[in-house]
C-alpha atoms as a PDB file:
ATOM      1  CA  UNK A   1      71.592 103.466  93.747  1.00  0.00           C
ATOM      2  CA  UNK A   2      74.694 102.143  95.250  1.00  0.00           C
ATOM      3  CA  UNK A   3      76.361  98.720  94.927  1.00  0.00           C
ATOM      4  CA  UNK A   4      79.482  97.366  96.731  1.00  0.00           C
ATOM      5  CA  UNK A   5      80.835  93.629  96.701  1.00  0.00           C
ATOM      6  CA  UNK A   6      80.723  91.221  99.517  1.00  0.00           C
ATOM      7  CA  UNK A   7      83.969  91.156 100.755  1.00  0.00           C
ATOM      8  CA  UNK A   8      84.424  86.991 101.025  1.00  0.00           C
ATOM      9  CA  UNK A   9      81.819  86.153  97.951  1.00  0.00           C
ATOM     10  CA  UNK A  10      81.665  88.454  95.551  1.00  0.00           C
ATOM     11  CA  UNK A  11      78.534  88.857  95.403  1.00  0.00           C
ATOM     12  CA  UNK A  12      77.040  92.052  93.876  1.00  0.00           C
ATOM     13  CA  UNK A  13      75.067  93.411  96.926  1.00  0.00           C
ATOM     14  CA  UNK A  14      72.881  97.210  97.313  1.00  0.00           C
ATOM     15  CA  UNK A  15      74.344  99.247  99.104  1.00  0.00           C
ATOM     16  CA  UNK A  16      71.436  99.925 101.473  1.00  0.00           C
ATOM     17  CA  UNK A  17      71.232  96.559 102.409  1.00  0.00           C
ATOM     18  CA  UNK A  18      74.985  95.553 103.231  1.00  0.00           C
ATOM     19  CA  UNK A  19      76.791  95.800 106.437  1.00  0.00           C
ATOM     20  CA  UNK A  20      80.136  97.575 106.104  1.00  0.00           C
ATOM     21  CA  UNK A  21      83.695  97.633 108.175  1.00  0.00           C
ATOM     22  CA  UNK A  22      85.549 100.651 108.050  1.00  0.00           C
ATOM     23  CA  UNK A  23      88.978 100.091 109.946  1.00  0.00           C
ATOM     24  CA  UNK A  24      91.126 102.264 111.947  1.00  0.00           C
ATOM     25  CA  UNK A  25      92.842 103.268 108.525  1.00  0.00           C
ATOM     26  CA  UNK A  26      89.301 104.093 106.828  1.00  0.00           C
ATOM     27  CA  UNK A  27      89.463 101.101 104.442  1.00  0.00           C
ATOM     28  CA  UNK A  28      85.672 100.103 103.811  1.00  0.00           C
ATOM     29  CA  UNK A  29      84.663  96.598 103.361  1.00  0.00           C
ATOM     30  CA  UNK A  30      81.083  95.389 102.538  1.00  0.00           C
ATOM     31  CA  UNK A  31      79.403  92.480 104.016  1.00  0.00           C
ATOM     32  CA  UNK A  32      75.982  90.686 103.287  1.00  0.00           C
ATOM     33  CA  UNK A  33      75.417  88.971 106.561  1.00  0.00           C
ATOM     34  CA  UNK A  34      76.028  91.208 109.938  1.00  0.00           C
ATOM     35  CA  UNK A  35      77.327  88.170 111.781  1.00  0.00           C
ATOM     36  CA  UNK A  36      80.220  87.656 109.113  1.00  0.00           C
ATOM     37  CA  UNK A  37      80.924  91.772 109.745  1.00  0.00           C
ATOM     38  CA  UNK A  38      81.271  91.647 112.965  1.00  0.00           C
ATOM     39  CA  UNK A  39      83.416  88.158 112.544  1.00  0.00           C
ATOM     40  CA  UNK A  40      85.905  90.401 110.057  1.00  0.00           C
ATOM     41  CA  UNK A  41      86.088  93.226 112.289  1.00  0.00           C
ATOM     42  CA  UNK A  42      86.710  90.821 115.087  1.00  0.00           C
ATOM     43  CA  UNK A  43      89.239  89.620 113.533  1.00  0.00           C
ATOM     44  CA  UNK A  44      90.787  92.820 112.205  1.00  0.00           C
ATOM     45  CA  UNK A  45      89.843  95.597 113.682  1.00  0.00           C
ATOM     46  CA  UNK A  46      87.429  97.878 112.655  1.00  0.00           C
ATOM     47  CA  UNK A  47      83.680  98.892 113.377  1.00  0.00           C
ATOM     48  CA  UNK A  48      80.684  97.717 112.197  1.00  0.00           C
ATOM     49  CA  UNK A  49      78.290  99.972 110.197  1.00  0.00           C
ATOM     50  CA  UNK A  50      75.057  99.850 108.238  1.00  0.00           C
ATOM     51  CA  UNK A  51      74.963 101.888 104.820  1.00  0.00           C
ATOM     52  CA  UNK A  52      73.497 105.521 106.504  1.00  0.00           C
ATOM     53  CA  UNK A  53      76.798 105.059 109.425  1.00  0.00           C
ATOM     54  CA  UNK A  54      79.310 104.412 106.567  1.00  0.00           C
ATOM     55  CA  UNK A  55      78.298 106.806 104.257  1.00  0.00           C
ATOM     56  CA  UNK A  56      78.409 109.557 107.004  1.00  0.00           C
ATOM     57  CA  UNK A  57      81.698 108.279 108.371  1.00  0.00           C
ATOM     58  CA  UNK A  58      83.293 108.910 105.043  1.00  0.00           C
ATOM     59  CA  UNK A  59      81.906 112.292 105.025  1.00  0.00           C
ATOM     60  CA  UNK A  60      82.682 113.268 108.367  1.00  0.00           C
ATOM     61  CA  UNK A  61      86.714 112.062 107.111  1.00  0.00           C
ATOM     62  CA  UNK A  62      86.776 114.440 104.015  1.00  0.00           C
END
């Protein structure tokens, strides 16, 4: 089982079930809500990833 934190809450959230932005610099933030991903990203740069995309992203960069 994995947790991460919602990036603007807090909130304790499963991994499976977040949405995640990795940016250009492969810092990962978790999200709750898609829409408020893709806002941060948006915002920041960055793509928007579910938990199988993120976890294979940061295996692909090791």
């Amino acid at each position: 089982m994995f947790y991460a934190q919602d990036r603007e809450s807090g909130i304790k959230l499963l991994g499976a079930q977040a949405w995640f932005v990795r940016t250009d610099g492969g810092v990962v933030d978790a999200f709750l809500l898609k829409d408020r991903a893709d806002a941060w990203a948006k915002a920041h740069g960055g793509d928007v990833l579910d938990f199988d995309a993120v976890k294979a992203s940061i295996v692909a960069s090791n």
